[in-house]
Structure formats: structure tokens, C-alpha cells
PDB file of N, CA and C in Angstrom:
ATOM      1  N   UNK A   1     -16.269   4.107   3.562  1.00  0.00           N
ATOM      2  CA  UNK A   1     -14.836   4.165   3.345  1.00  0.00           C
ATOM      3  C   UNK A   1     -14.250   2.763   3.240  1.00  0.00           C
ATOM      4  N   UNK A   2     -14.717   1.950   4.045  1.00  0.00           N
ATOM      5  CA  UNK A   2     -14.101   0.308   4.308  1.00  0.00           C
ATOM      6  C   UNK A   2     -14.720   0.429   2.804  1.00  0.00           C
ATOM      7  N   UNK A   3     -15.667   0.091   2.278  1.00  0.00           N
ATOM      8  CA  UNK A   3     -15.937  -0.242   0.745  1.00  0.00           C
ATOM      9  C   UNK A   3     -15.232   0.022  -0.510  1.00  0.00           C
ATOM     10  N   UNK A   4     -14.852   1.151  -0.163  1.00  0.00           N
ATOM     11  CA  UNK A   4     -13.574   2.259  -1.401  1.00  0.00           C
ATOM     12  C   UNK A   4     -12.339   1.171  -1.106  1.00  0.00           C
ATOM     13  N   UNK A   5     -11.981   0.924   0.127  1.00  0.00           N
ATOM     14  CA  UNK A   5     -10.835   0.869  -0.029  1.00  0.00           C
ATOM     15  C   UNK A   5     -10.410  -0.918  -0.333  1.00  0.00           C
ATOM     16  N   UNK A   6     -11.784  -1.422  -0.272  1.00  0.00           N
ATOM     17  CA  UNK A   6     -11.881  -3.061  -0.577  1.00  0.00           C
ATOM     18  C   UNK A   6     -11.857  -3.227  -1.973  1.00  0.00           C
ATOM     19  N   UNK A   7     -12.512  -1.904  -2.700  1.00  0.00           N
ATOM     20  CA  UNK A   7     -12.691  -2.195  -3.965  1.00  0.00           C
ATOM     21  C   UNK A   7     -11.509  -1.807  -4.504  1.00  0.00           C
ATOM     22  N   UNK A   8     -10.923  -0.720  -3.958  1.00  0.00           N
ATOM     23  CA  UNK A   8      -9.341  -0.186  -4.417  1.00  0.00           C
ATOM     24  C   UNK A   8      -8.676  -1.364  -4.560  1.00  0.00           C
ATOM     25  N   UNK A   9      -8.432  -2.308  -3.997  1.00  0.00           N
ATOM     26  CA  UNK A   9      -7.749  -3.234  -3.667  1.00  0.00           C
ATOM     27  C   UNK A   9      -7.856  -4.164  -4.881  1.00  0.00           C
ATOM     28  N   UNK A  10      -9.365  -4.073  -4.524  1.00  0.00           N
ATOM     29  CA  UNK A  10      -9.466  -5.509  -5.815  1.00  0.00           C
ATOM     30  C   UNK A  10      -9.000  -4.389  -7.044  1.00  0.00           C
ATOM     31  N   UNK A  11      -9.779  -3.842  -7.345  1.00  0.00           N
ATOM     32  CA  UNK A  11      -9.509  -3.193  -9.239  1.00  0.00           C
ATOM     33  C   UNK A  11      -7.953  -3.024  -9.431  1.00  0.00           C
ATOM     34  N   UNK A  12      -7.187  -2.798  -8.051  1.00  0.00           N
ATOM     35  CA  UNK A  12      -5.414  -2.525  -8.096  1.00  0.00           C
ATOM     36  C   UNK A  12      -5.161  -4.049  -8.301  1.00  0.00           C
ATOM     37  N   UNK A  13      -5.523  -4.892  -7.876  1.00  0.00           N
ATOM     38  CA  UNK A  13      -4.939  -6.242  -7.775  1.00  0.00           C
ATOM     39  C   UNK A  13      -5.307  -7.029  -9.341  1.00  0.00           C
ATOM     40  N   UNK A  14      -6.599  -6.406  -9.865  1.00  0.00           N
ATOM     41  CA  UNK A  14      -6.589  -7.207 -11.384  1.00  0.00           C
ATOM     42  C   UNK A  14      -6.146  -6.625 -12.436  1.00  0.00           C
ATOM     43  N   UNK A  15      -5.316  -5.044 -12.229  1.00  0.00           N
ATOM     44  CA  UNK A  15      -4.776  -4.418 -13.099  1.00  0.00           C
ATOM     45  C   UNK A  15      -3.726  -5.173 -13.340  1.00  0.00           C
ATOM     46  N   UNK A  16      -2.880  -5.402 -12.540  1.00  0.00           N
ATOM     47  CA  UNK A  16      -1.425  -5.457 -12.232  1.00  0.00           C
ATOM     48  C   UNK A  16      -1.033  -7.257 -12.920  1.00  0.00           C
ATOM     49  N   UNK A  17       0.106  -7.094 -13.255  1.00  0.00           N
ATOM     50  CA  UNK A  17       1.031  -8.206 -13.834  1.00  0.00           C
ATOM     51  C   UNK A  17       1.463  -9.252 -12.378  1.00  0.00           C
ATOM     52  N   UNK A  18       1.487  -8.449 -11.555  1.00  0.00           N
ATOM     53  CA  UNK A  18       2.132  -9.050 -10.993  1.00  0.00           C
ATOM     54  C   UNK A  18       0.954  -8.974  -9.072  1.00  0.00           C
ATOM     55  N   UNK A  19       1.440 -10.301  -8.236  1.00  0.00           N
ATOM     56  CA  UNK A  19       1.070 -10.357  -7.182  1.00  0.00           C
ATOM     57  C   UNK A  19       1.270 -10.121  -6.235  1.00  0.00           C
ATOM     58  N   UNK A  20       0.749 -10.167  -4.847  1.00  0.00           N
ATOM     59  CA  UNK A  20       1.811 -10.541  -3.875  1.00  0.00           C
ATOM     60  C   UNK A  20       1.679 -11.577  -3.278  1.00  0.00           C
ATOM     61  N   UNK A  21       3.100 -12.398  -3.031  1.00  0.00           N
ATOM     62  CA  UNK A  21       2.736 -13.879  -2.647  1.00  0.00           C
ATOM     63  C   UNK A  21       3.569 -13.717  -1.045  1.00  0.00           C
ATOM     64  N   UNK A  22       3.819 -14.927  -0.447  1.00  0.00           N
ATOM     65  CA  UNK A  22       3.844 -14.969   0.583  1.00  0.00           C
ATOM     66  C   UNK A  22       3.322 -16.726   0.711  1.00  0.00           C
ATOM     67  N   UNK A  23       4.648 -17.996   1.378  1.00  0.00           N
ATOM     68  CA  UNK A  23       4.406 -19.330   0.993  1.00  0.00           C
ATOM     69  C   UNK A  23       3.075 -19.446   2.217  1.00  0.00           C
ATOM     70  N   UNK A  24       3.602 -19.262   3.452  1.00  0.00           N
ATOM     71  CA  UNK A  24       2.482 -19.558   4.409  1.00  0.00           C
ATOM     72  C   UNK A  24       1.015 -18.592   4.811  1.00  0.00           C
ATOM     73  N   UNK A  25       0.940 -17.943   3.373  1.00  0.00           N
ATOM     74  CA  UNK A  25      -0.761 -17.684   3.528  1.00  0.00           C
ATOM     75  C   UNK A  25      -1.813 -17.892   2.227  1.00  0.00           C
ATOM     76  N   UNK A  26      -3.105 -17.974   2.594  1.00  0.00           N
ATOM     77  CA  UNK A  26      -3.841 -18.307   1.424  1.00  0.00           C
ATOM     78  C   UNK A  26      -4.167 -16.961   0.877  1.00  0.00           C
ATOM     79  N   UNK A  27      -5.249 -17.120  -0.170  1.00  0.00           N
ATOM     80  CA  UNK A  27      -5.538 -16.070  -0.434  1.00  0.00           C
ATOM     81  C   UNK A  27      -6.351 -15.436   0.392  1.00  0.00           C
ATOM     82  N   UNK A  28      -7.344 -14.916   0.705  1.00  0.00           N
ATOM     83  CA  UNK A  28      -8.089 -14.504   1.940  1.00  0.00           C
ATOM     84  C   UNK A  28      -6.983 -13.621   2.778  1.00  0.00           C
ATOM     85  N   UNK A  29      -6.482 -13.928   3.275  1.00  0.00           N
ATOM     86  CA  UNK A  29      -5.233 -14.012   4.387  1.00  0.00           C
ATOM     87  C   UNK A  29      -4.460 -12.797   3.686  1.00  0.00           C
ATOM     88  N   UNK A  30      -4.032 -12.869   2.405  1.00  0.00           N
ATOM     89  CA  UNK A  30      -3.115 -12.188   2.122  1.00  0.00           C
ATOM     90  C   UNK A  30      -4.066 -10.888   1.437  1.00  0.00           C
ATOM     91  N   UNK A  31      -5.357 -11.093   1.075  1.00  0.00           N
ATOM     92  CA  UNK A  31      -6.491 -10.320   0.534  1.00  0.00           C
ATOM     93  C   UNK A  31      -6.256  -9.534   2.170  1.00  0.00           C
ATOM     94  N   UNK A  32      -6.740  -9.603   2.891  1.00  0.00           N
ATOM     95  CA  UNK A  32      -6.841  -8.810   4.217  1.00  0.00           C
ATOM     96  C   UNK A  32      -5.937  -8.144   4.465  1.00  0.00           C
ATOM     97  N   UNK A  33      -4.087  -8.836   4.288  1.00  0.00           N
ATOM     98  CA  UNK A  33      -3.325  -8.364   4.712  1.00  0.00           C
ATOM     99  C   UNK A  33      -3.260  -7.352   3.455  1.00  0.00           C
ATOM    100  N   UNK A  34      -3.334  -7.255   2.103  1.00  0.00           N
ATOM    101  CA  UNK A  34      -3.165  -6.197   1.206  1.00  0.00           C
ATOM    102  C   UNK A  34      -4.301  -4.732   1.782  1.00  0.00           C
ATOM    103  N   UNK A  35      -5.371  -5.220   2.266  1.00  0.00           N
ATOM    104  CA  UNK A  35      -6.510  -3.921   2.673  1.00  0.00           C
ATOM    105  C   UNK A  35      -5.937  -3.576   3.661  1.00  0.00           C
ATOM    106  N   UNK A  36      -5.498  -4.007   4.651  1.00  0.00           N
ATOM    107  CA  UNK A  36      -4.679  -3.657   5.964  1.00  0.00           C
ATOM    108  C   UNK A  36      -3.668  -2.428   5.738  1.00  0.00           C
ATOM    109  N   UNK A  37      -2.683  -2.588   4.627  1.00  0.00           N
ATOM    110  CA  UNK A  37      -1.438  -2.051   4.735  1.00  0.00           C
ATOM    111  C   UNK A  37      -2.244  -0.939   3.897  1.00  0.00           C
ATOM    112  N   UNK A  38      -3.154  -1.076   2.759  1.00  0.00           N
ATOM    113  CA  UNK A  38      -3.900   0.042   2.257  1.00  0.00           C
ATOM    114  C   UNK A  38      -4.321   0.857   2.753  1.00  0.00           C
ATOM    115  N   UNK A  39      -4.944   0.860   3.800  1.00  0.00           N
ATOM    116  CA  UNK A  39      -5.634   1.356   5.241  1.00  0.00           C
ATOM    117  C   UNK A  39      -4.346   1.999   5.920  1.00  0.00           C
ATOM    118  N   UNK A  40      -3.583   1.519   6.328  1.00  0.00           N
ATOM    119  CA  UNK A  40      -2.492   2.311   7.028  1.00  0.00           C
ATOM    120  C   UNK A  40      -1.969   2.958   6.041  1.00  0.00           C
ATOM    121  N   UNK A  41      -1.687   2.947   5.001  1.00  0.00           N
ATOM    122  CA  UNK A  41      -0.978   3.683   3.906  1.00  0.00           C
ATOM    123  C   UNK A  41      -1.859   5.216   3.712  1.00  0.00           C
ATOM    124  N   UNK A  42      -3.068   4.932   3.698  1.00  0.00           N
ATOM    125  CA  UNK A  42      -3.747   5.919   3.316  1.00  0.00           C
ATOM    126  C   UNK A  42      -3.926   6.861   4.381  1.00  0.00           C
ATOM    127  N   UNK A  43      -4.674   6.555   5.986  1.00  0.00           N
ATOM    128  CA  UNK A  43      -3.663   7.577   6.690  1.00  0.00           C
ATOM    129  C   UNK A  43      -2.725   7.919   6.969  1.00  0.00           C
ATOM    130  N   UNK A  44      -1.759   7.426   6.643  1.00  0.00           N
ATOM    131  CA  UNK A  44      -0.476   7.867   6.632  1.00  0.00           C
ATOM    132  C   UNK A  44      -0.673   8.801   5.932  1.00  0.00           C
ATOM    133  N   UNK A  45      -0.871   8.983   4.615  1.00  0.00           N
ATOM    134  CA  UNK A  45      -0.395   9.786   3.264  1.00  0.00           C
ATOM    135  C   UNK A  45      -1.074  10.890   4.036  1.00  0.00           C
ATOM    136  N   UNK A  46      -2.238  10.981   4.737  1.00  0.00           N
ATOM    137  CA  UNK A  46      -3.027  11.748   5.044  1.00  0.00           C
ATOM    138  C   UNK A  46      -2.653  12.454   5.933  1.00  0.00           C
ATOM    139  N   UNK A  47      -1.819  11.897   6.589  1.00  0.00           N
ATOM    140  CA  UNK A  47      -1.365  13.009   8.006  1.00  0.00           C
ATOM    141  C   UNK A  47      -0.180  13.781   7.157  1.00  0.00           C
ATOM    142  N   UNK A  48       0.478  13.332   6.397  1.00  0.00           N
ATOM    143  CA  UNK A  48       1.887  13.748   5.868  1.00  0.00           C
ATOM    144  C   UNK A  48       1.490  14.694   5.384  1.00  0.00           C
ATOM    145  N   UNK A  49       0.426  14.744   4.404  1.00  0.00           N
ATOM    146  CA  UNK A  49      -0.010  15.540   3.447  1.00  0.00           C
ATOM    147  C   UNK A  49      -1.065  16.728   4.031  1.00  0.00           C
ATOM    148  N   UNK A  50      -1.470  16.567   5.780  1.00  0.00           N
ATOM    149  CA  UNK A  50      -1.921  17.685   6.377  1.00  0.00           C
ATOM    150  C   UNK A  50      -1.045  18.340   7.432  1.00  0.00           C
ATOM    151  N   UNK A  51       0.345  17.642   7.070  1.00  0.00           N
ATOM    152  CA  UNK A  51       1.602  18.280   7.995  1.00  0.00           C
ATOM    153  C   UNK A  51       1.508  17.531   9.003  1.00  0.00           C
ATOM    154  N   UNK A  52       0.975  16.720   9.584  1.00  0.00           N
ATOM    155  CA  UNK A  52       0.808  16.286  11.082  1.00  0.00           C
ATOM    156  C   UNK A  52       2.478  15.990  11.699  1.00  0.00           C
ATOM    157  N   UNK A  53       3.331  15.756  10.909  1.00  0.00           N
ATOM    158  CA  UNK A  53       4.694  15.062  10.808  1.00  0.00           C
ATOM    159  C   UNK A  53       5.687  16.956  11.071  1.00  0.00           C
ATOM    160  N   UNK A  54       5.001  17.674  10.426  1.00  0.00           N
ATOM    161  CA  UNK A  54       5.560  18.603  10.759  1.00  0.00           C
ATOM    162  C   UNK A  54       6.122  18.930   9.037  1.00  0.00           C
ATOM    163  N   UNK A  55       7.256  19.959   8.793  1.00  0.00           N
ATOM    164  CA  UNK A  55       7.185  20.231   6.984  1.00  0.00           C
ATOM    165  C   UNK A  55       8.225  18.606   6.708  1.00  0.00           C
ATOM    166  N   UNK A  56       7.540  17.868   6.052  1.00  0.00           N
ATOM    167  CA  UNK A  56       8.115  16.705   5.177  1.00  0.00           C
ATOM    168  C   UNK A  56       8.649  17.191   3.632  1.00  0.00           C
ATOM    169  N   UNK A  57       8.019  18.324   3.180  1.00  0.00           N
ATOM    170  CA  UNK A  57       9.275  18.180   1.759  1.00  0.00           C
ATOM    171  C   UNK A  57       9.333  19.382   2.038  1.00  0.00           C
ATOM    172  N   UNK A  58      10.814  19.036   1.993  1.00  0.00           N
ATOM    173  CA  UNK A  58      11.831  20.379   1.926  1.00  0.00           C
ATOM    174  C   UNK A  58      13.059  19.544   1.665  1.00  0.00           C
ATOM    175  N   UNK A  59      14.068  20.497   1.712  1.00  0.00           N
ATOM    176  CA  UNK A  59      15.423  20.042   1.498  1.00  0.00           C
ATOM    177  C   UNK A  59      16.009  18.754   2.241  1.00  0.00           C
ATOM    178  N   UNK A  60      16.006  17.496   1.727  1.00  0.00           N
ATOM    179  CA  UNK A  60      16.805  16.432   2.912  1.00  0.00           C
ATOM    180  C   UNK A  60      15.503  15.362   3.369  1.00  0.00           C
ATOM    181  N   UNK A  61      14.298  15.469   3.021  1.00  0.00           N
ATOM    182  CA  UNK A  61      13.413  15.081   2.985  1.00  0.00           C
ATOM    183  C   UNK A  61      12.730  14.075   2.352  1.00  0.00           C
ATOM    184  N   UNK A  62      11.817  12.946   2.858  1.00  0.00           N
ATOM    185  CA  UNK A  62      11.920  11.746   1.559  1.00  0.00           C
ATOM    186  C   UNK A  62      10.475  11.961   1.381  1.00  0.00           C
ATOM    187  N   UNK A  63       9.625  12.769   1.442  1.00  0.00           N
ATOM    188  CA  UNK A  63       8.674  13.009   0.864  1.00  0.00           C
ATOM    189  C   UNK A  63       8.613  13.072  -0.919  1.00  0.00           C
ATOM    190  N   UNK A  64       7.365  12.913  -1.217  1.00  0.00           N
ATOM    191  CA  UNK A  64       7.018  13.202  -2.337  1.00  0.00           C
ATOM    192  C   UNK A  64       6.685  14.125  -3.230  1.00  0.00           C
ATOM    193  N   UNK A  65       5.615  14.647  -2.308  1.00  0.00           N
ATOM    194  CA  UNK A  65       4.960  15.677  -2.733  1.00  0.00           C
ATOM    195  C   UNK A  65       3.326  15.068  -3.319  1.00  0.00           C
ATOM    196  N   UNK A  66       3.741  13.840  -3.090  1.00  0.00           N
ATOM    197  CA  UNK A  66       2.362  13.676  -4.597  1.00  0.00           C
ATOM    198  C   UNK A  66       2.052  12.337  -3.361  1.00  0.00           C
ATOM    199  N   UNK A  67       0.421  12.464  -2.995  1.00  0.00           N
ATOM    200  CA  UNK A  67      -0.582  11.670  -1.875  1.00  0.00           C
ATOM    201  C   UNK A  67      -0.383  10.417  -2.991  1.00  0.00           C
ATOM    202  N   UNK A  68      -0.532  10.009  -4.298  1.00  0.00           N
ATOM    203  CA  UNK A  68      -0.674   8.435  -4.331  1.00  0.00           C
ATOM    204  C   UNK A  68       0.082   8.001  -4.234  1.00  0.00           C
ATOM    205  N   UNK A  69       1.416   8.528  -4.603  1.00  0.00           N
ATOM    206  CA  UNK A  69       2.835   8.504  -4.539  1.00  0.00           C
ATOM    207  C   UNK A  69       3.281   7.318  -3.394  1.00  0.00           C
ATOM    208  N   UNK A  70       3.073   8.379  -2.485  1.00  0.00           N
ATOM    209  CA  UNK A  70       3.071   8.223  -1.258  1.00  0.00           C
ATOM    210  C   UNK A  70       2.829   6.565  -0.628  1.00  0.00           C
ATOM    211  N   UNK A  71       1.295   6.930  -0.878  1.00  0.00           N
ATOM    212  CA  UNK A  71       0.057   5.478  -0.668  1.00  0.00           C
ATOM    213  C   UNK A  71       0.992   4.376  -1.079  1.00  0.00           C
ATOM    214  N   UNK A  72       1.115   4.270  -2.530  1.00  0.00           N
ATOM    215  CA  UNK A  72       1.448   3.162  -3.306  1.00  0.00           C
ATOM    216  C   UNK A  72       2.955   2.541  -2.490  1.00  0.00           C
ATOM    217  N   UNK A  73       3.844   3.446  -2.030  1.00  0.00           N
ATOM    218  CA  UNK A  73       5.175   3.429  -1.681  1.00  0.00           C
ATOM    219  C   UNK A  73       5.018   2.451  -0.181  1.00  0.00           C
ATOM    220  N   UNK A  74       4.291   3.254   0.634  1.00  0.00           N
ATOM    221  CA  UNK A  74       3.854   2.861   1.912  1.00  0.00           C
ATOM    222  C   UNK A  74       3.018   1.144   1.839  1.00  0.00           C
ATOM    223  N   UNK A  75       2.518   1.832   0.743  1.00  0.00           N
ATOM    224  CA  UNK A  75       1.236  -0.387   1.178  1.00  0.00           C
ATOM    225  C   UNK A  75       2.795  -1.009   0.746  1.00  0.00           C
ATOM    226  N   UNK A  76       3.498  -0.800  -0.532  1.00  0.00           N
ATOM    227  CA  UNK A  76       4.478  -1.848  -0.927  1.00  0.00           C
ATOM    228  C   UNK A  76       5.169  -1.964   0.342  1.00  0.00           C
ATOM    229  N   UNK A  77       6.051  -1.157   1.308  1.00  0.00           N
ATOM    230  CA  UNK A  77       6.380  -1.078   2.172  1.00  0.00           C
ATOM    231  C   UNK A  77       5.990  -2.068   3.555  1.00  0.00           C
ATOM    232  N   UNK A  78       4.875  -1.954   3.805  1.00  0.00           N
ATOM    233  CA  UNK A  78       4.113  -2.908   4.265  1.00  0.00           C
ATOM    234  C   UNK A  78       3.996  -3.624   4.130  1.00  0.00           C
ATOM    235  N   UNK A  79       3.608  -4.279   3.114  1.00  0.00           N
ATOM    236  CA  UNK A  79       3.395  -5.638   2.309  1.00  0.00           C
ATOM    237  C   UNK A  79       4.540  -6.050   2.578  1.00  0.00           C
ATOM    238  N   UNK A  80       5.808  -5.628   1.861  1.00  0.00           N
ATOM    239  CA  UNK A  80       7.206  -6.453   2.196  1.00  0.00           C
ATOM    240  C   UNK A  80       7.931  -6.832   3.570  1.00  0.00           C
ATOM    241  N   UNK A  81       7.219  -5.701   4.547  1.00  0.00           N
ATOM    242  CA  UNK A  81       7.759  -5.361   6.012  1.00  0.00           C
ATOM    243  C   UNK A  81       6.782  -6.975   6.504  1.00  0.00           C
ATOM    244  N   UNK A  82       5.126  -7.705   6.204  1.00  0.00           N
ATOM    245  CA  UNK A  82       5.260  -8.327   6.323  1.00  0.00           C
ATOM    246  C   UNK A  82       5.199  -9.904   5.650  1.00  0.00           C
ATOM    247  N   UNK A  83       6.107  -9.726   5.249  1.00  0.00           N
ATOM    248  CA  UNK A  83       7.002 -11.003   4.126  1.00  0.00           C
ATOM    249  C   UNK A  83       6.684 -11.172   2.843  1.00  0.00           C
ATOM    250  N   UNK A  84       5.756 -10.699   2.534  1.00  0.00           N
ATOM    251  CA  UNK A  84       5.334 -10.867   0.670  1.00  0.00           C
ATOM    252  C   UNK A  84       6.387 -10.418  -0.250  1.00  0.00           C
ATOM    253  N   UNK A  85       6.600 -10.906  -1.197  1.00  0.00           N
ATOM    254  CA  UNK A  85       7.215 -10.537  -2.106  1.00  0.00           C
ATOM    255  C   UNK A  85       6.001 -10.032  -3.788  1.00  0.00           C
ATOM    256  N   UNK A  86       6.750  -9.957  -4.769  1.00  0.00           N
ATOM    257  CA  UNK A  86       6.130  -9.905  -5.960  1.00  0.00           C
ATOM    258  C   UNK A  86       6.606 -10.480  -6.781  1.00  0.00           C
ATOM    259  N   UNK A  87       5.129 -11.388  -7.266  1.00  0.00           N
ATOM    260  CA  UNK A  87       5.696 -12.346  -8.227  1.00  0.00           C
ATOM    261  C   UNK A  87       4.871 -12.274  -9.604  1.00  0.00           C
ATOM    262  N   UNK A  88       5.459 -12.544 -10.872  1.00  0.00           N
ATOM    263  CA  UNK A  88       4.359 -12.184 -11.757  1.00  0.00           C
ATOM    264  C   UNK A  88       2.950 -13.355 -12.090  1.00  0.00           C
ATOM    265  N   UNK A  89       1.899 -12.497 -12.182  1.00  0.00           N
ATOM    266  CA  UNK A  89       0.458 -13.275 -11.967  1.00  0.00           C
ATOM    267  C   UNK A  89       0.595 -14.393 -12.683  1.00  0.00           C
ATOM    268  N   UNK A  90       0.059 -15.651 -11.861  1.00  0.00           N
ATOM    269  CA  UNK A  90      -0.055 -16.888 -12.529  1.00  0.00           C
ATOM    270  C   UNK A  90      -1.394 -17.181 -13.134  1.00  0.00           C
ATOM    271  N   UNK A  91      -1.389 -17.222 -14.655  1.00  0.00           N
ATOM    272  CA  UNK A  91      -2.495 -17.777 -14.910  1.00  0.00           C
ATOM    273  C   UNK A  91      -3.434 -18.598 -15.480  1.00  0.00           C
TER     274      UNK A  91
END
């Protein structure tokens, strides 16, 4: 599972236009911190999506409905909660 979700990371990170930066870390640093919030994102999606939270979509509800949805919403979430922004890839 640690392997899926290292490689998720990378193949998501060389798709994309854009990065996440952050002035006081290197890369490494911010490589870890992107698998980190991936990792929490993904159980997250996982408990939501086996009810653990109790019914999340229904009326009044900020669910999705849709597990990548979810994922993708939560790592950005993370990521920004700690300090990264997005900037477009320098190259």
C-alpha cells in the first residue's frame, strides 16, 4: 500500500501544471509532506465512504458522493492547512 500511494503521488505530481510550493522546505520535505496528506486523505475518504461518520450525503451535507472526489479535496486541504500553496511548474 505505502508503494501505491508513493507512486500515486509521483504520476499525480508529473501530470499536473502546477506544484506545491512552500518557501521554507526542500523538495524531499515537501515530497513526504504531499504522501502524508495522501495517506490521511485516503482514509478519510474511506471511513466516509463506509459511513464511519455516520450518513454524510444527504440533505445539508458537504459530501460528495464520489471517493476521488473526496481524496483530491482532502490532500489539497491538507497541503494548504500546512502552508503550501500552488504555483505553476517551473521548468
Amino acid at each position: 500500500m505505502r508503494r501505491f500511494a508513493v507512486l500515486l503521488a509521483l504520476v499525480l505530481g508529473a501530470c499536473s501544471t502546477s506544484e506545491w510550493v512552500r518557501d521554507d522546505r526542500n523538495v524531499e520535505e515537501t515530497d513526504r509532506d504531499i504522501v502524508d496528506c495522501a495517506r490521511y486523505a485516503q482514509r478519510e475518504a474511506a471511513n466516509r465512504a463506509a459511513g464511519f461518520y455516520g450518513p454524510t450525503y444527504g440533505p445539508g451535507s458537504y459530501g460528495t458522493q464520489n471517493r476521488m472526489l473526496d481524496e483530491a479535496g482532502m490532500t489539497d486541504f491538507c497541503m494548504r492547512s500546512k502552508g503550501y500553496r500552488r504555483e505553476p511548474k517551473q521548468r
